[in-house]
Protein backbone atom coordinates (compact mmCIF):
# COMPACT_ATOMS: atom_id res chain seq x y z
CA UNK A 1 -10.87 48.64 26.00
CA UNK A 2 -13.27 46.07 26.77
CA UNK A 3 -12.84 42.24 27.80
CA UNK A 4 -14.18 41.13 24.15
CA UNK A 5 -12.23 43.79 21.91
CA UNK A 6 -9.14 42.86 23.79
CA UNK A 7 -9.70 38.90 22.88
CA UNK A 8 -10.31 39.82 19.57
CA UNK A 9 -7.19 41.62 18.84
CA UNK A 10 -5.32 38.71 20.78
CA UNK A 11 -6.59 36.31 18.53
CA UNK A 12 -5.87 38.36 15.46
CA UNK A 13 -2.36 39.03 16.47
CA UNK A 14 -2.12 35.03 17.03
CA UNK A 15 -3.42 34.66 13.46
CA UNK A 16 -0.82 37.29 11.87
CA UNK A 17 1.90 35.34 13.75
CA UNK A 18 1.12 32.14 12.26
CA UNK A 19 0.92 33.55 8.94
CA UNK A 20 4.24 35.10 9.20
CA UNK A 21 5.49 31.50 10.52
CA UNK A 22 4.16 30.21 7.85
CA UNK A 23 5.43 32.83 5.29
CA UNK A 24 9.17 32.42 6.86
CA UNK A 25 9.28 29.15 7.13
CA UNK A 26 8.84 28.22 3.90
CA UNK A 27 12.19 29.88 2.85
CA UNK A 28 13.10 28.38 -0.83
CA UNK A 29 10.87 26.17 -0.65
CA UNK A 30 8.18 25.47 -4.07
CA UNK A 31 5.45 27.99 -4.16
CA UNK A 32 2.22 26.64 -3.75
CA UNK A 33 -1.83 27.75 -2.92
CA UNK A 34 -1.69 30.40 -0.06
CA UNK A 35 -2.66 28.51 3.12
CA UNK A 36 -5.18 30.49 5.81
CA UNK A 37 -3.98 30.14 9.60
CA UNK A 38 -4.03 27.20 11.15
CA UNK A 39 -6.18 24.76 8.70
CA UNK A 40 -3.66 25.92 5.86
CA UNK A 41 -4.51 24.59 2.71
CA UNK A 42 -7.84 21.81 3.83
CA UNK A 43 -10.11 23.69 1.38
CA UNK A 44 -8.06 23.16 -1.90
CA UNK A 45 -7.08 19.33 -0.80
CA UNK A 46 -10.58 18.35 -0.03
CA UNK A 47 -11.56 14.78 0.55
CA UNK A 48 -9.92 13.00 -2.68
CA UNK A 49 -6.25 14.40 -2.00
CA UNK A 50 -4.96 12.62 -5.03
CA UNK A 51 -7.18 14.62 -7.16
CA UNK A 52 -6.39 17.67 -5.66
CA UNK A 53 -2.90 17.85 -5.92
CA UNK A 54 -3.28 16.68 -9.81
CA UNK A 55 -5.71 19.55 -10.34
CA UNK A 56 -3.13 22.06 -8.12
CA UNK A 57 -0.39 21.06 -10.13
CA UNK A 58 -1.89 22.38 -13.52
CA UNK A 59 -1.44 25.92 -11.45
CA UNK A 60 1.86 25.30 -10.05
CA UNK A 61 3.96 22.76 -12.07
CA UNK A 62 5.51 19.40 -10.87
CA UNK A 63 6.57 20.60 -7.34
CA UNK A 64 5.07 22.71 -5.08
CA UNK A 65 4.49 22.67 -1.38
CA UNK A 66 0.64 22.41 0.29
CA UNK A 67 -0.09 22.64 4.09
CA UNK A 68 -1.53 20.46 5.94
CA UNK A 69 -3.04 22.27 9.09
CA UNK A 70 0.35 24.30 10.03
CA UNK A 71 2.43 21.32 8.47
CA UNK A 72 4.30 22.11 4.85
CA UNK A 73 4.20 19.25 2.86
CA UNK A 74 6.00 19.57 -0.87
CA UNK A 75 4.45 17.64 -3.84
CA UNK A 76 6.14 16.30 -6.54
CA UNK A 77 4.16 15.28 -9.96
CA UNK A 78 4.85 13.59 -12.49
CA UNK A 79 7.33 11.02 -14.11
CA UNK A 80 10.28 13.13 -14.33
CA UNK A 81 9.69 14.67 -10.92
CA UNK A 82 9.07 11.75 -9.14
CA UNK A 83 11.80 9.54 -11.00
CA UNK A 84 14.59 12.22 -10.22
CA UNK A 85 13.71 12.11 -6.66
CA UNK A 86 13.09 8.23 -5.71
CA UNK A 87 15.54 6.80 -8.31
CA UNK A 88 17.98 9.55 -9.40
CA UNK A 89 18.62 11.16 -5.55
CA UNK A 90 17.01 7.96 -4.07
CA UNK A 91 19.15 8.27 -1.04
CA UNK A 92 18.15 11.80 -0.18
CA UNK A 93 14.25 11.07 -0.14
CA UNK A 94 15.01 8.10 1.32
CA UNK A 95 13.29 8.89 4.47
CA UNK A 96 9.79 8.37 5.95
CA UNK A 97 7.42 11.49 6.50
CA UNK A 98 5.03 12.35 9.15
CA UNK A 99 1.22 10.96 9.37
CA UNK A 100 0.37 11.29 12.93
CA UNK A 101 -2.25 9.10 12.87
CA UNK A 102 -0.60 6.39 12.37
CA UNK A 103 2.87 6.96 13.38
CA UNK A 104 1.50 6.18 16.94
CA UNK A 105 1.01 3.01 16.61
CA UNK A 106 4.46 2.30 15.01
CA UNK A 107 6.80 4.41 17.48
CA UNK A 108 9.42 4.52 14.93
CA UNK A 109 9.34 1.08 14.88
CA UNK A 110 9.53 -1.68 12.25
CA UNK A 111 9.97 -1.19 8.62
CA UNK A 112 7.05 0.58 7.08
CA UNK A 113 6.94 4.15 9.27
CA UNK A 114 10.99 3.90 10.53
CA UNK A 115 13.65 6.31 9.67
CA UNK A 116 17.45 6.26 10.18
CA UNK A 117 19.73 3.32 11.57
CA UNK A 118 16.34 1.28 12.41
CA UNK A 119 15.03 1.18 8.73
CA UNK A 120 18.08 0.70 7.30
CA UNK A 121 18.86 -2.40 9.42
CA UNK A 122 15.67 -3.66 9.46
CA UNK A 123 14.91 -3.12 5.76
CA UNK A 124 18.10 -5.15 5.25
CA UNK A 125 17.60 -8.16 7.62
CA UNK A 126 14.24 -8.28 6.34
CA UNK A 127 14.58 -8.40 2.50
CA UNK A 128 17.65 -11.51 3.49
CA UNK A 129 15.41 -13.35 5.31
CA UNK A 130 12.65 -13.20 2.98
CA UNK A 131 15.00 -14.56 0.41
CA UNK A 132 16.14 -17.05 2.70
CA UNK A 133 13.06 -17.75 2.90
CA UNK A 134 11.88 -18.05 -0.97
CA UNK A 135 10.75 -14.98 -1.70
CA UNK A 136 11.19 -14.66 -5.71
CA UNK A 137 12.80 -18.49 -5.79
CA UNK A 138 10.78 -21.66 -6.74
CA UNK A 139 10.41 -22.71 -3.36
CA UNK A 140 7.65 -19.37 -2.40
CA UNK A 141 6.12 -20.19 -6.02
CA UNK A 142 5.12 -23.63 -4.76
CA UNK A 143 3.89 -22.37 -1.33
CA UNK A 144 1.38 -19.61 -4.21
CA UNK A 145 0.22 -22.64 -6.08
CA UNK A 146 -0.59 -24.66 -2.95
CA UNK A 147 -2.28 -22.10 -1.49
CA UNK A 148 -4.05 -21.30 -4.90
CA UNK A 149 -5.37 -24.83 -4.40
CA UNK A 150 -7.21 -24.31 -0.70
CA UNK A 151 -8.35 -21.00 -2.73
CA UNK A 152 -9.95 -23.04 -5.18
CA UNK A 153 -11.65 -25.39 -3.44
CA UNK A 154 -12.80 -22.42 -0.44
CA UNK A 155 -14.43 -20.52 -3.26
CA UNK A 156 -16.18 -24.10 -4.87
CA UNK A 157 -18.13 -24.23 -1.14
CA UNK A 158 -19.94 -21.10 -2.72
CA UNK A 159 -21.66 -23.26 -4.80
CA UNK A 160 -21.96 -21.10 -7.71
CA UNK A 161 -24.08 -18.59 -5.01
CA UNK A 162 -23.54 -14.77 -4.67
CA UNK A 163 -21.01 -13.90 -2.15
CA UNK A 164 -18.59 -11.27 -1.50
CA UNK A 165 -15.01 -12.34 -1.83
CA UNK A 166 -13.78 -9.46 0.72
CA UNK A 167 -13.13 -12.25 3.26
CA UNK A 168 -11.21 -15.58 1.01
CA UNK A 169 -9.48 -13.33 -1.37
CA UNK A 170 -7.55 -12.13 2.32
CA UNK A 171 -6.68 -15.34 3.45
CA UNK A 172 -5.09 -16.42 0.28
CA UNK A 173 -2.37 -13.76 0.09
CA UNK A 174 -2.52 -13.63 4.00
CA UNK A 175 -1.52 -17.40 4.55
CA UNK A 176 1.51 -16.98 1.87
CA UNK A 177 3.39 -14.28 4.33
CA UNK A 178 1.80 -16.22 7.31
CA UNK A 179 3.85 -19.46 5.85
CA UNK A 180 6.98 -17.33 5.85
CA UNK A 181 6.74 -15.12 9.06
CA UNK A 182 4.97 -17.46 11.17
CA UNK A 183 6.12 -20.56 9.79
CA UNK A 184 2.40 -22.24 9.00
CA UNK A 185 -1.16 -21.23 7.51
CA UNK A 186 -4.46 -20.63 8.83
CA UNK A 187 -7.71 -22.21 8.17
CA UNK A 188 -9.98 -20.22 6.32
CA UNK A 189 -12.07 -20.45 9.53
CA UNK A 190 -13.76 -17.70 12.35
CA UNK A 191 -10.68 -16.95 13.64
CA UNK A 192 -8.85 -16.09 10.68
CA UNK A 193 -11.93 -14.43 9.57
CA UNK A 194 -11.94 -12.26 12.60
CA UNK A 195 -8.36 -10.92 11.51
CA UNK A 196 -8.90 -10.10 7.92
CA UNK A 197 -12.00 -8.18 9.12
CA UNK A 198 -9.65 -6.10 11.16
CA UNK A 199 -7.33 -5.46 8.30
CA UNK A 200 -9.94 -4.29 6.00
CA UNK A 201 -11.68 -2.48 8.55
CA UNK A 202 -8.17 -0.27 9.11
CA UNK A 203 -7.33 -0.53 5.52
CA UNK A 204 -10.92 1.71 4.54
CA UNK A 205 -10.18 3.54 8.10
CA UNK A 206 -6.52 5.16 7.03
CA UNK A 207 -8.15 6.40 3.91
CA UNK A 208 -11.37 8.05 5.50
CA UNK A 209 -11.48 12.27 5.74
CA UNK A 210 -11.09 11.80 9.93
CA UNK A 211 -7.83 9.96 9.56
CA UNK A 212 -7.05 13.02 7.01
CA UNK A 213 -7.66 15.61 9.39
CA UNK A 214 -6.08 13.74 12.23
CA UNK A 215 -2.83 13.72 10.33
CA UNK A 216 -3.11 17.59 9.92
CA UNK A 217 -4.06 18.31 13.71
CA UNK A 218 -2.86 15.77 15.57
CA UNK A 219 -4.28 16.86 18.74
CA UNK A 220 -7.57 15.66 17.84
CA UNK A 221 -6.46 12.44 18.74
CA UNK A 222 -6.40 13.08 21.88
CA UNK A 223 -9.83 15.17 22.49
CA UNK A 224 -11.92 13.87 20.02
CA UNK A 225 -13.73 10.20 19.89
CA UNK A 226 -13.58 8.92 15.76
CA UNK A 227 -11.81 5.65 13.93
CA UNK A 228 -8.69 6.55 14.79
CA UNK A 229 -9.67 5.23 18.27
CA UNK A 230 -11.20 1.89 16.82
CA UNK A 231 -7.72 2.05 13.95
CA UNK A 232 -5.79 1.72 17.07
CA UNK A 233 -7.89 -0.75 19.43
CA UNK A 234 -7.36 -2.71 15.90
CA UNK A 235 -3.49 -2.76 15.86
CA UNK A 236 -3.49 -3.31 19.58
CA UNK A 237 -5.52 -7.06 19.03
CA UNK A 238 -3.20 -7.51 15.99
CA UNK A 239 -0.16 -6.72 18.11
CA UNK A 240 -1.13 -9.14 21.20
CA UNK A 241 -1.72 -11.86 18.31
CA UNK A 242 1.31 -11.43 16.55
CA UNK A 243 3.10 -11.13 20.66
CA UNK A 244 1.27 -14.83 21.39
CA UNK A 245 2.70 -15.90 18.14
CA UNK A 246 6.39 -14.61 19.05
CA UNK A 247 6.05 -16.25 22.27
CA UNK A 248 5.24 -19.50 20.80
CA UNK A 249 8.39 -19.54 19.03
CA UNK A 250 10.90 -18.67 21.94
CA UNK A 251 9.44 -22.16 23.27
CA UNK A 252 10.22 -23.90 20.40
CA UNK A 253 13.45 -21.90 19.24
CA UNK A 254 15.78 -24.00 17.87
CA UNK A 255 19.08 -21.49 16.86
CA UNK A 256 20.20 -24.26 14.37
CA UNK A 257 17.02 -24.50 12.32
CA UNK A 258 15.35 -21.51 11.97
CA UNK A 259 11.43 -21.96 10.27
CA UNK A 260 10.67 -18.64 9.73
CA UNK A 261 11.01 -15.22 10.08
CA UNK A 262 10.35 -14.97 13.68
CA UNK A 263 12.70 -17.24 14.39
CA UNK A 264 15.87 -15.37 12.15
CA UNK A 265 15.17 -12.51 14.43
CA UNK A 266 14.99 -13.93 17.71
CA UNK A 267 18.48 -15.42 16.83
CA UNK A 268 19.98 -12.31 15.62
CA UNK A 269 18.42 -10.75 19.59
CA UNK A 270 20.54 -13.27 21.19
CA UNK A 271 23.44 -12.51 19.06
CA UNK A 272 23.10 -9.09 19.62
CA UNK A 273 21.80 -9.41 23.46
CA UNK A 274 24.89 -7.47 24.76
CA UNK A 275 24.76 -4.56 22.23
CA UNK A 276 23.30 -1.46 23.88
CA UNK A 277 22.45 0.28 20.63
CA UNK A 278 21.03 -3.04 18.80
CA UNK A 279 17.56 -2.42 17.42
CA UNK A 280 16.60 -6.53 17.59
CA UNK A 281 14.58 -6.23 20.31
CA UNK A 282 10.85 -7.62 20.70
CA UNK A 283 8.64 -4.88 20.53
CA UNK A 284 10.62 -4.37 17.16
CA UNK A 285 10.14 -7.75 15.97
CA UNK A 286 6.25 -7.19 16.75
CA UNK A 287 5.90 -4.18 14.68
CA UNK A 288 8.00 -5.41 11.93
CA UNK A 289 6.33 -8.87 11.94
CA UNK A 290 2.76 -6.82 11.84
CA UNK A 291 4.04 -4.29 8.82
CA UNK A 292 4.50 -7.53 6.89
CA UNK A 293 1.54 -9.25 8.15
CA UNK A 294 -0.81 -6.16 7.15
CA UNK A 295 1.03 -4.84 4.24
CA UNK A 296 1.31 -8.83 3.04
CA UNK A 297 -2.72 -9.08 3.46
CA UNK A 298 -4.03 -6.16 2.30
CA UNK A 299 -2.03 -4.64 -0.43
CA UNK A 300 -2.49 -8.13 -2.64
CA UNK A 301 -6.28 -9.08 -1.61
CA UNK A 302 -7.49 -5.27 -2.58
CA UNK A 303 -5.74 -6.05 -5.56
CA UNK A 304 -7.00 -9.44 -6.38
CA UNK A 305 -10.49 -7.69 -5.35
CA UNK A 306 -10.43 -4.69 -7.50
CA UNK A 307 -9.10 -6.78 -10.15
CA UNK A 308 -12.31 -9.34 -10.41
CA UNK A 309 -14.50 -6.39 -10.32
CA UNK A 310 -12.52 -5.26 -13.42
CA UNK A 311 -13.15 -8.04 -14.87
CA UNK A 312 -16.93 -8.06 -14.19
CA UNK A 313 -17.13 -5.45 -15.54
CA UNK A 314 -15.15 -5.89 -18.67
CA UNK A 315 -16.25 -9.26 -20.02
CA UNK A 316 -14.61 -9.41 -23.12
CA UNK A 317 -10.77 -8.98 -21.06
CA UNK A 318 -11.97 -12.11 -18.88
CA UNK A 319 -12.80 -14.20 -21.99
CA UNK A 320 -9.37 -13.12 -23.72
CA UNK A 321 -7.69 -13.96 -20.28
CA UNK A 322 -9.21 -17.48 -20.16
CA UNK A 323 -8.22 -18.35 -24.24
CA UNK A 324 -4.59 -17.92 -23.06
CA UNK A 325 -4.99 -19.87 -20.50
CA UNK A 326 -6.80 -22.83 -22.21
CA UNK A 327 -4.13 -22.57 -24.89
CA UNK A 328 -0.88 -22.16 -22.78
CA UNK A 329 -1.60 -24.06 -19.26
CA UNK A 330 -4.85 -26.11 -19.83
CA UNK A 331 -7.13 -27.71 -17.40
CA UNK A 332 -4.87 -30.04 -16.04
CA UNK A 333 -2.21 -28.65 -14.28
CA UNK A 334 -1.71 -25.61 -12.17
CA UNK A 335 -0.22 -22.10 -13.77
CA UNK A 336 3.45 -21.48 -12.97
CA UNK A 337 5.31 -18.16 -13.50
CA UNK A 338 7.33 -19.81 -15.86
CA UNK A 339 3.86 -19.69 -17.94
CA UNK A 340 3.56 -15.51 -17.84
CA UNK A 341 5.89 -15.39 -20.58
CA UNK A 342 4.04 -17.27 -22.95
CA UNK A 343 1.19 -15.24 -21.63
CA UNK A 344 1.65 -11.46 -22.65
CA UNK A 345 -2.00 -10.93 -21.97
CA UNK A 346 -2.69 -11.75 -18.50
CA UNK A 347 0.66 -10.39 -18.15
CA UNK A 348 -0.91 -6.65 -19.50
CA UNK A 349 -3.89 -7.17 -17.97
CA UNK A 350 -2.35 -7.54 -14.08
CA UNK A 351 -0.53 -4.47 -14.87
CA UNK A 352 -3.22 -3.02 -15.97
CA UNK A 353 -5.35 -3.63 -13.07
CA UNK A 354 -2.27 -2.49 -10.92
CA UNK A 355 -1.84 0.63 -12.88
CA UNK A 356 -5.92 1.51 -13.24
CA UNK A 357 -6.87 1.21 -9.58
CA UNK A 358 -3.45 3.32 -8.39
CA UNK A 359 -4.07 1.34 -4.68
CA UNK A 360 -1.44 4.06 -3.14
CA UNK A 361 -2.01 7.33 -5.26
CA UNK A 362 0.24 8.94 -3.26
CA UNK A 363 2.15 6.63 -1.62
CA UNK A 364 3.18 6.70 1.66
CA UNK A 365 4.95 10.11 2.76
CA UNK A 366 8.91 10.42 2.64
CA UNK A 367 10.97 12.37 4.14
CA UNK A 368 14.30 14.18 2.97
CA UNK A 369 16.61 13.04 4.90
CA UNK A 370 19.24 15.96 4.65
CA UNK A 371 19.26 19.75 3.60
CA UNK A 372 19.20 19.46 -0.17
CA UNK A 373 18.60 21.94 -3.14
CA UNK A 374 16.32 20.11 -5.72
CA UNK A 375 14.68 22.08 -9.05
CA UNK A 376 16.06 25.36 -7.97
CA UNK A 377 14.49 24.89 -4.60
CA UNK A 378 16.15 24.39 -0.61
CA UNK A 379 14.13 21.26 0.78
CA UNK A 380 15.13 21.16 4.80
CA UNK A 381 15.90 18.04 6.49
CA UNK A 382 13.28 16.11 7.53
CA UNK A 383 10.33 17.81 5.19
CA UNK A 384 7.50 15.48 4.19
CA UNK A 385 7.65 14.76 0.42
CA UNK A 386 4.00 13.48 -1.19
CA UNK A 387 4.64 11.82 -4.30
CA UNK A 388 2.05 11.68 -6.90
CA UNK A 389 1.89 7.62 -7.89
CA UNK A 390 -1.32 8.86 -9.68
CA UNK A 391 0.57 11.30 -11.83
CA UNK A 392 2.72 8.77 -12.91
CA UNK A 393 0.10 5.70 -13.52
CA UNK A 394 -2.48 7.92 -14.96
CA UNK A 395 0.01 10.44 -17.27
CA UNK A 396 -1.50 10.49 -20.60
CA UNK A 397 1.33 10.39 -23.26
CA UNK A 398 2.72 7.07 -21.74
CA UNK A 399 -0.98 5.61 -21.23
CA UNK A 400 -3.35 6.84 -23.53
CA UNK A 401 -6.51 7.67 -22.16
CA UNK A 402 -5.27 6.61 -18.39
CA UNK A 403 -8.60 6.56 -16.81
CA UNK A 404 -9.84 3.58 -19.37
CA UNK A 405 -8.82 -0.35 -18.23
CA UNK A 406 -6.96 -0.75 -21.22
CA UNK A 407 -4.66 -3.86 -20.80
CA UNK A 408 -3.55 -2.57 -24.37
CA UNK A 409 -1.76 -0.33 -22.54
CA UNK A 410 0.90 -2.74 -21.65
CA UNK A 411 1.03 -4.25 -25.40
CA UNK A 412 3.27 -3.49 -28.50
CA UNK A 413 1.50 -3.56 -31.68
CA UNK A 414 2.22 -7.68 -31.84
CA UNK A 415 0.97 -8.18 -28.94
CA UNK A 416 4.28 -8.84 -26.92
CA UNK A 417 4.08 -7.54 -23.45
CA UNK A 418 5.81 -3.90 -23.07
CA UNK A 419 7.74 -2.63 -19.94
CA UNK A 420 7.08 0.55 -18.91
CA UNK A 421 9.08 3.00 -16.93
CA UNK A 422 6.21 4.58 -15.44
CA UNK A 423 4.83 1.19 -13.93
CA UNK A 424 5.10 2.44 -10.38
CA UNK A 425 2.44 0.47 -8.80
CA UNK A 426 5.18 -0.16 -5.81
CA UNK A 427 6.60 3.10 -5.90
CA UNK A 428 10.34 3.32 -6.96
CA UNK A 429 13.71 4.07 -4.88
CA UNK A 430 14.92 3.19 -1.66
CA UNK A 431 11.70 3.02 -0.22
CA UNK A 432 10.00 0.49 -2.98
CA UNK A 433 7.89 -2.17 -1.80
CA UNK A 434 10.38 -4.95 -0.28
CA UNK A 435 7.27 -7.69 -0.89
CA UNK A 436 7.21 -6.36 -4.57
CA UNK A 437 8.40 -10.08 -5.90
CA UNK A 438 6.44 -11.97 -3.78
CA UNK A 439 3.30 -9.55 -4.72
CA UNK A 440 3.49 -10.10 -8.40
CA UNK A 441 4.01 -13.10 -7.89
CA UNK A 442 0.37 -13.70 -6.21
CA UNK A 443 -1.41 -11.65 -8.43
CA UNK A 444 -0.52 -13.53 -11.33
CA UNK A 445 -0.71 -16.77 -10.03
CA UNK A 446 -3.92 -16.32 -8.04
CA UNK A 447 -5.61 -14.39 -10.88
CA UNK A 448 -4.72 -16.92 -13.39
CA UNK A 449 -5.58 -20.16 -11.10
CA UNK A 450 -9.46 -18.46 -10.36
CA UNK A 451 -9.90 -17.53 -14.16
CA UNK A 452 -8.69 -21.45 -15.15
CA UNK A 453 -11.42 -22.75 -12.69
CA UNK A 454 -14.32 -20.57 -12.63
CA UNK A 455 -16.22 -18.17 -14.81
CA UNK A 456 -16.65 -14.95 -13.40
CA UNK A 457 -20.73 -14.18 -13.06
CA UNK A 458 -21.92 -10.52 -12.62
CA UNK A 459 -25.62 -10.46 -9.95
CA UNK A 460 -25.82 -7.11 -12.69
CA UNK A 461 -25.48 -6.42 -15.87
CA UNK A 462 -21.47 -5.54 -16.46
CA UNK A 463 -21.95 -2.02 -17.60
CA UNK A 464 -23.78 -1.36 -14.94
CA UNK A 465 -21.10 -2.28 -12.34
CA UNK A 466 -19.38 0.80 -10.76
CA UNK A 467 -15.24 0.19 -10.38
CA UNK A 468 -14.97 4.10 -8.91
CA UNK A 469 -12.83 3.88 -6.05
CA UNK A 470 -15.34 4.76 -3.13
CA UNK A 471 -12.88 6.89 -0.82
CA UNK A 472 -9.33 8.20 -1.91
CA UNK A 473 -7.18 9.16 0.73
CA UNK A 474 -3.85 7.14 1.16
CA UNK A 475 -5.64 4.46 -0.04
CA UNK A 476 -8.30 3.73 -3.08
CA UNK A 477 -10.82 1.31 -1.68
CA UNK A 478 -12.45 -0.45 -4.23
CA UNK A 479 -17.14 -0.07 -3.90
CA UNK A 480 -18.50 -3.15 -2.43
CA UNK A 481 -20.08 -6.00 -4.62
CA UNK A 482 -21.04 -9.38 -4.53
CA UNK A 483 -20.67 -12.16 -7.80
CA UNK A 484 -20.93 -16.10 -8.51
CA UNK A 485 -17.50 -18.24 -9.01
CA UNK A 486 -19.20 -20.99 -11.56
CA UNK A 487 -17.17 -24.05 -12.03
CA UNK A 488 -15.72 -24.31 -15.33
């Protein structure tokens, strides 16, 4: 036999092998598309993941299991699905799955990509601290209207020109976890610039097709040039600024009267200096300080972006918006959340925008974190569970026509504000946004302090704008655009 046949057959018995891994190792787990060797299942997921799995699920019901590469990954969609897992057996997908790409910049670390003892314990200092701190009391609500003032008066310097509002809608929400992490804000200035560019830069970067396929074969990381090479040169500038910042504060520690967040930690290290197995250490404290600095930033200010485009777009929501606002806060004094229940309007419509632009469509992976049976089905320890956010924002008996901004969505037929179940916008469970608070907070007070001061003008004609999400990946980032803030 010659040299060629004989690599030929190799490779074919390497392919049947992988199938039959593949085929055995799924065991009880949900059926799903049939993946080919190695890529798995890339074809049927495409670019727009979110998409995909809604369109695979019409084949195969609320749970199923995809690959990605050699990986199996099961899906659950839709409300009940989703809500049994996070809520119901909360504890059990409790963990945090695999995405390569990113997971090596986190080494288990911090609060966002951790699993185990570490989350738990960090999760928990974290979310005390941050109360400590204000987060959800009067005292962070003042610290939002303050910084809703140096918003206003950033965005009068455009004097009403076009501009894009990429960069001061970041350093709004930015310098309200800055004032609680790092004790004081920034000025909207170069520097600060220079860091928001770097968070939106990774934000659109996690979301791209590389990053995608990076998180399916890993390896590529390592032999290929891409954006997961300028992703990590990104964290590794945030990380020495956030280090500098740390630094600072050992100077100035003072263990009686802690400012901020750095400080609680660095005197829970020195309380904990001669436990072996403590996980305050400072390369935690870095990675935890930069999961709140990011997700703090970005989360809110692609919000508060996608939100004004909405707006743009739908005129007649703006001017409804503003009427409540004339009527129930005026021109004279700044909105409080105090004011959002005499507003059940703006209240619908910053769900709304929350619920139609589905930031996280599938949120970020969990894990399970023990052998479980679930549906009829054995999940192994450890398996990466994608939940379908988009399922459960978009489902069309609790929303009526989902993919229509609809802030009557979020209205009773008085026009009271209406709670819904599915409102998932921060996921659900164990693993639900800890800034959640503090985020709606923003978003309400932000939204309603720009709408009080400045009409909202289009460079195009509103129908013409286009609110489709440009990429959808883990993220949806919003198309670019540019508008006029005119002074009321």
């Amino acid at each position: 036999m010659d040299p060629t046949s004989v690599l030929l057959l190799c490779l074919l018995c390497f392919l049947l092998l992988l199938l039959l891994k593949q085929s055995y190792g799924k065991g009880t787990l949900p059926p799903g598309p049939t993946p080919l060797p190695i890529i798995g299942n890339i074809l049927q997921l495409n670019i727009n993941i979110s998409k995909a799995v809604c369109n695979l699920a019409k084949i195969y019901g609320s749970i199923f299991t995809v690959y990605l590469g050699m990986r199996p990954v099961v899906v659950l969609h839709g409300y009940e699905t989703v809500k049994e897992a996070l809520i119901d057996r909360g504890e059990e997908f409790s963990g945090r799955g695999i995405s390569p790409a990113i997971d090596k910049s986190h080494q288990g670390m911090g609060i966002l990509f951790s699993n185990g003892e570490i989350w738990k314990q960090m999760r928990r200092f974290s979310l005390m601290t941050l109360r400590n701190f204000g987060m959800g009391k009067r005292s962070i609500e003042d610290r939002i209207q303050e910084e809703a003032r140096c918003l206003v008066e950033a965005l009068r310097q455009t004097k009403p020109s076009p501009c894009d509002p990429t960069f001061i809608l970041s350093c709004a929400p930015s310098n309200v976890i800055c004032s609680i992490i790092f004790k004081n804000r920034f000025e909207y200035d170069k520097c600060f610039l220079n860091i928001m560019e770097k968070f939106n830069e990774n934000f659109k970067i996690v979301s791209s097709p590389w990053i995608q396929i990076c998180n399916m074969f890993p390896i590529f990381t390592n032999i290929f040039p891409g954006s997961h090479n300028r992703y990590l040169k990104n964290k590794h500038e945030l990380h020495d600024f956030v280090l500098e910042k740390v630094k600072e504060h050992q100077e100035s520690l003072d263990i009686n009267n802690p400012q901020d967040f750095i400080d609680c930690f660095l005197i829970q290290m020195e309380k904990e200096k001669h436990n072996q197995y403590s996980k305050f250490f400072i390369e935690n404290l870095i990675i935890t300080v930069r999961n709140f600095f990011v997700a703090g930033t970005e989360t809110v200010s692609s919000t508060l972006r996608y939100g004004i485009l909405l707006l743009l777009k739908h005129p007649e929501v703006t001017a409804k918006v503003q009427e409540e606002i004339d009527h129930v806060v005026g021109r004279h004094r700044s909105p409080c959340m105090q004011d959002r229940n005499s507003m059940p309007y703006t209240d619908a419509v910053v769900h709304e925008i929350q619920r139609y632009i589905d930031l996280l469509p599938t949120s970020l992976p969990h894990a399970v974190t023990q052998d479980i049976k679930f549906r009829g089905y054995l999940i192994p320890k450890g398996m990466t569970i994608l939940t379908s956010l988009m399922s459960v924002l978009h489902d069309n008996k609790e929303f009526p026509n989902p993919d229509q901004f609809d802030p009557g969505h979020f209205l009773d037929e008085s026009g009271n504000f209406k709670k819904s179940d599915y409102f998932m916008a921060f996921s659900a469970g164990k693993r639900v946004c800890a800034g959640e608070s503090l985020a709606r907070m923003e978003l309400f007070l932000f939204l309603t302090t720009i709408l009080q001061n400045f009409t909202l003008k289009s460079l195009v004609d509103p129908r013409d704008l286009d609110t489709t999400s440009v990429t959808q990946g883990l993220t949806s980032v919003l198309p670019f655009y540019k508008l006029c803030f005119v002074p009321v």
